[in-house]
C-alpha atoms as a PDB file:
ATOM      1  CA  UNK A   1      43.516 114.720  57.440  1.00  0.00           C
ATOM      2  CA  UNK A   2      45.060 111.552  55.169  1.00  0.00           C
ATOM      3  CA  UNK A   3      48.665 111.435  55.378  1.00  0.00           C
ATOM      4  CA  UNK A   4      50.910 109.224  53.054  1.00  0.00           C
ATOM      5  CA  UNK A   5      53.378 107.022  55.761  1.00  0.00           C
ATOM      6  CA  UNK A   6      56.411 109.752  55.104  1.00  0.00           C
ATOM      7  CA  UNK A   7      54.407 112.578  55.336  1.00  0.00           C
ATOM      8  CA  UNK A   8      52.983 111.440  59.314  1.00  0.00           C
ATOM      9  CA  UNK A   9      56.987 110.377  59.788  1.00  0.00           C
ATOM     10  CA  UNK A  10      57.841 113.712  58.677  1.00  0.00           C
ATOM     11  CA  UNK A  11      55.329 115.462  60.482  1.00  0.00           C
ATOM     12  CA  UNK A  12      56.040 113.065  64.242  1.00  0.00           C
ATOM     13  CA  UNK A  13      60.024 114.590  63.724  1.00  0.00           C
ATOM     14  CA  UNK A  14      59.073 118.076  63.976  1.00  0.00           C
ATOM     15  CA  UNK A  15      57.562 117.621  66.975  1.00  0.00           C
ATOM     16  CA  UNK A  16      60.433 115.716  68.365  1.00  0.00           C
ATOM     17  CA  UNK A  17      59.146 112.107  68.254  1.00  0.00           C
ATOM     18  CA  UNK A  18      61.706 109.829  67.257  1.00  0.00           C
ATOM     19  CA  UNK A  19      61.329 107.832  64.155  1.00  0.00           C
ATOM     20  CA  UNK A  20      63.270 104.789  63.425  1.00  0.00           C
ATOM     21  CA  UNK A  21      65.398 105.339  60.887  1.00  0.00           C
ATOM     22  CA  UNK A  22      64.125 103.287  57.391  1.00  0.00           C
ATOM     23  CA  UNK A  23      65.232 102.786  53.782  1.00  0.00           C
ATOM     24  CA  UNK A  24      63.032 102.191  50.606  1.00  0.00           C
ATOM     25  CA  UNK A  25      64.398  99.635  49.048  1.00  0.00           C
ATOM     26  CA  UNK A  26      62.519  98.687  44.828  1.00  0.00           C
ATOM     27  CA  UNK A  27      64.454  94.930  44.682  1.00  0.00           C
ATOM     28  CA  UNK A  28      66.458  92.101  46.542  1.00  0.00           C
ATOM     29  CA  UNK A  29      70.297  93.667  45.823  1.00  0.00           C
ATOM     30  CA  UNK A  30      69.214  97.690  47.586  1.00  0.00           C
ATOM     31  CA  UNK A  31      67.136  95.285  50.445  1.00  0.00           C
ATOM     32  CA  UNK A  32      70.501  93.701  51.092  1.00  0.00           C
ATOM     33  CA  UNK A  33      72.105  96.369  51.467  1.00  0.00           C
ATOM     34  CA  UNK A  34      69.919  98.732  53.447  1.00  0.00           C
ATOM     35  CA  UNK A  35      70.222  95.712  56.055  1.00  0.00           C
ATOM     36  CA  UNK A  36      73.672  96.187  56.001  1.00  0.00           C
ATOM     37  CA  UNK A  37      73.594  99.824  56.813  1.00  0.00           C
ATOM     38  CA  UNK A  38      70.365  99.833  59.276  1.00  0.00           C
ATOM     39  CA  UNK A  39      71.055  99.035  62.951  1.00  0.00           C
ATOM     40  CA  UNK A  40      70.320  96.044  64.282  1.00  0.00           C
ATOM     41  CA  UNK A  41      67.483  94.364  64.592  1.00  0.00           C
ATOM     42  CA  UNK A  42      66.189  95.338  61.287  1.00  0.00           C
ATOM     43  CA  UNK A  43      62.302  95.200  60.608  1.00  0.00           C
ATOM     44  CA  UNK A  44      61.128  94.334  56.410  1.00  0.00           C
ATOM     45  CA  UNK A  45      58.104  96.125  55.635  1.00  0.00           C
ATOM     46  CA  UNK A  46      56.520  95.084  52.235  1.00  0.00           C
ATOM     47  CA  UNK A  47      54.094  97.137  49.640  1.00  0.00           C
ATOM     48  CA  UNK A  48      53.570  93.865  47.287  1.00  0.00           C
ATOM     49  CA  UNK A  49      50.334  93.153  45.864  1.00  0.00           C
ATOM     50  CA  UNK A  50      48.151  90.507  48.205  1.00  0.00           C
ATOM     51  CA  UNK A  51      47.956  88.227  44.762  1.00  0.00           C
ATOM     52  CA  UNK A  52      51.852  87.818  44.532  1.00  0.00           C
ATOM     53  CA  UNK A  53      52.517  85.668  47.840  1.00  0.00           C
ATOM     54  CA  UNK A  54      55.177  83.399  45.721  1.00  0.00           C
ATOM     55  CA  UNK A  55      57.382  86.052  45.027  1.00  0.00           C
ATOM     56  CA  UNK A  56      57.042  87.425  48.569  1.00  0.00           C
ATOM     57  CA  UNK A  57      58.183  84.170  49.462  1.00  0.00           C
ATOM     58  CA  UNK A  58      60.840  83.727  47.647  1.00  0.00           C
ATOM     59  CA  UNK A  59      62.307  87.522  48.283  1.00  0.00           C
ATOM     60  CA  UNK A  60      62.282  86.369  51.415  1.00  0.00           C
ATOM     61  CA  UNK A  61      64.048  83.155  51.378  1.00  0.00           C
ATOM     62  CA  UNK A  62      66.726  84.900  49.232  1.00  0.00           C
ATOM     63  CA  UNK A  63      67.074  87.745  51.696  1.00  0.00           C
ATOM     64  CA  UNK A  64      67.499  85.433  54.378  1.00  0.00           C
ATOM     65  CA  UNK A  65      70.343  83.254  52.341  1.00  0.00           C
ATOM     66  CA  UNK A  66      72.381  86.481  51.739  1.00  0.00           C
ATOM     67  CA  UNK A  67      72.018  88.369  54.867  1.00  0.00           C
ATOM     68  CA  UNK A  68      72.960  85.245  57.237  1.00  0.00           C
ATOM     69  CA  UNK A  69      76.237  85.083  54.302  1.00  0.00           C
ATOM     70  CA  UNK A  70      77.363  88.102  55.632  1.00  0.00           C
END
């Protein structure tokens, strides 16, 4: 059986496993403020293409400069 991530999530709840609760998040300004809503520690999990490392990088570095700003 091949299960997207939410579907196995989905699936692990109804039998009673917890999940950690998560947010998608499509750019830097809904990443900011998922963080802000999530508890603490918060965990980024990426989807980028492996041929964009700059822009990974620099998401990032911005994320970092606004979330410590809080």
């Amino acid at each position: 059986m091949k299960l997207f991530e939410y579907q196995a999530k989905e699936l692990l709840k109804e039998y009673g496993i917890p999940i950690p609760r998560s947010e998608l998040a499509r750019n830097l300004t809904e990443a900011i403020a998922a963080f802000r809503r999530l508890p603490h520690p918060v965990v980024l999990k990426s989807q980028v293409l492996a041929d964009l490392p700059p822009s990974w990088l620099r998401l990032l570095s911005r994320m970092r400069q606004r979330c410590t700003s809080r």
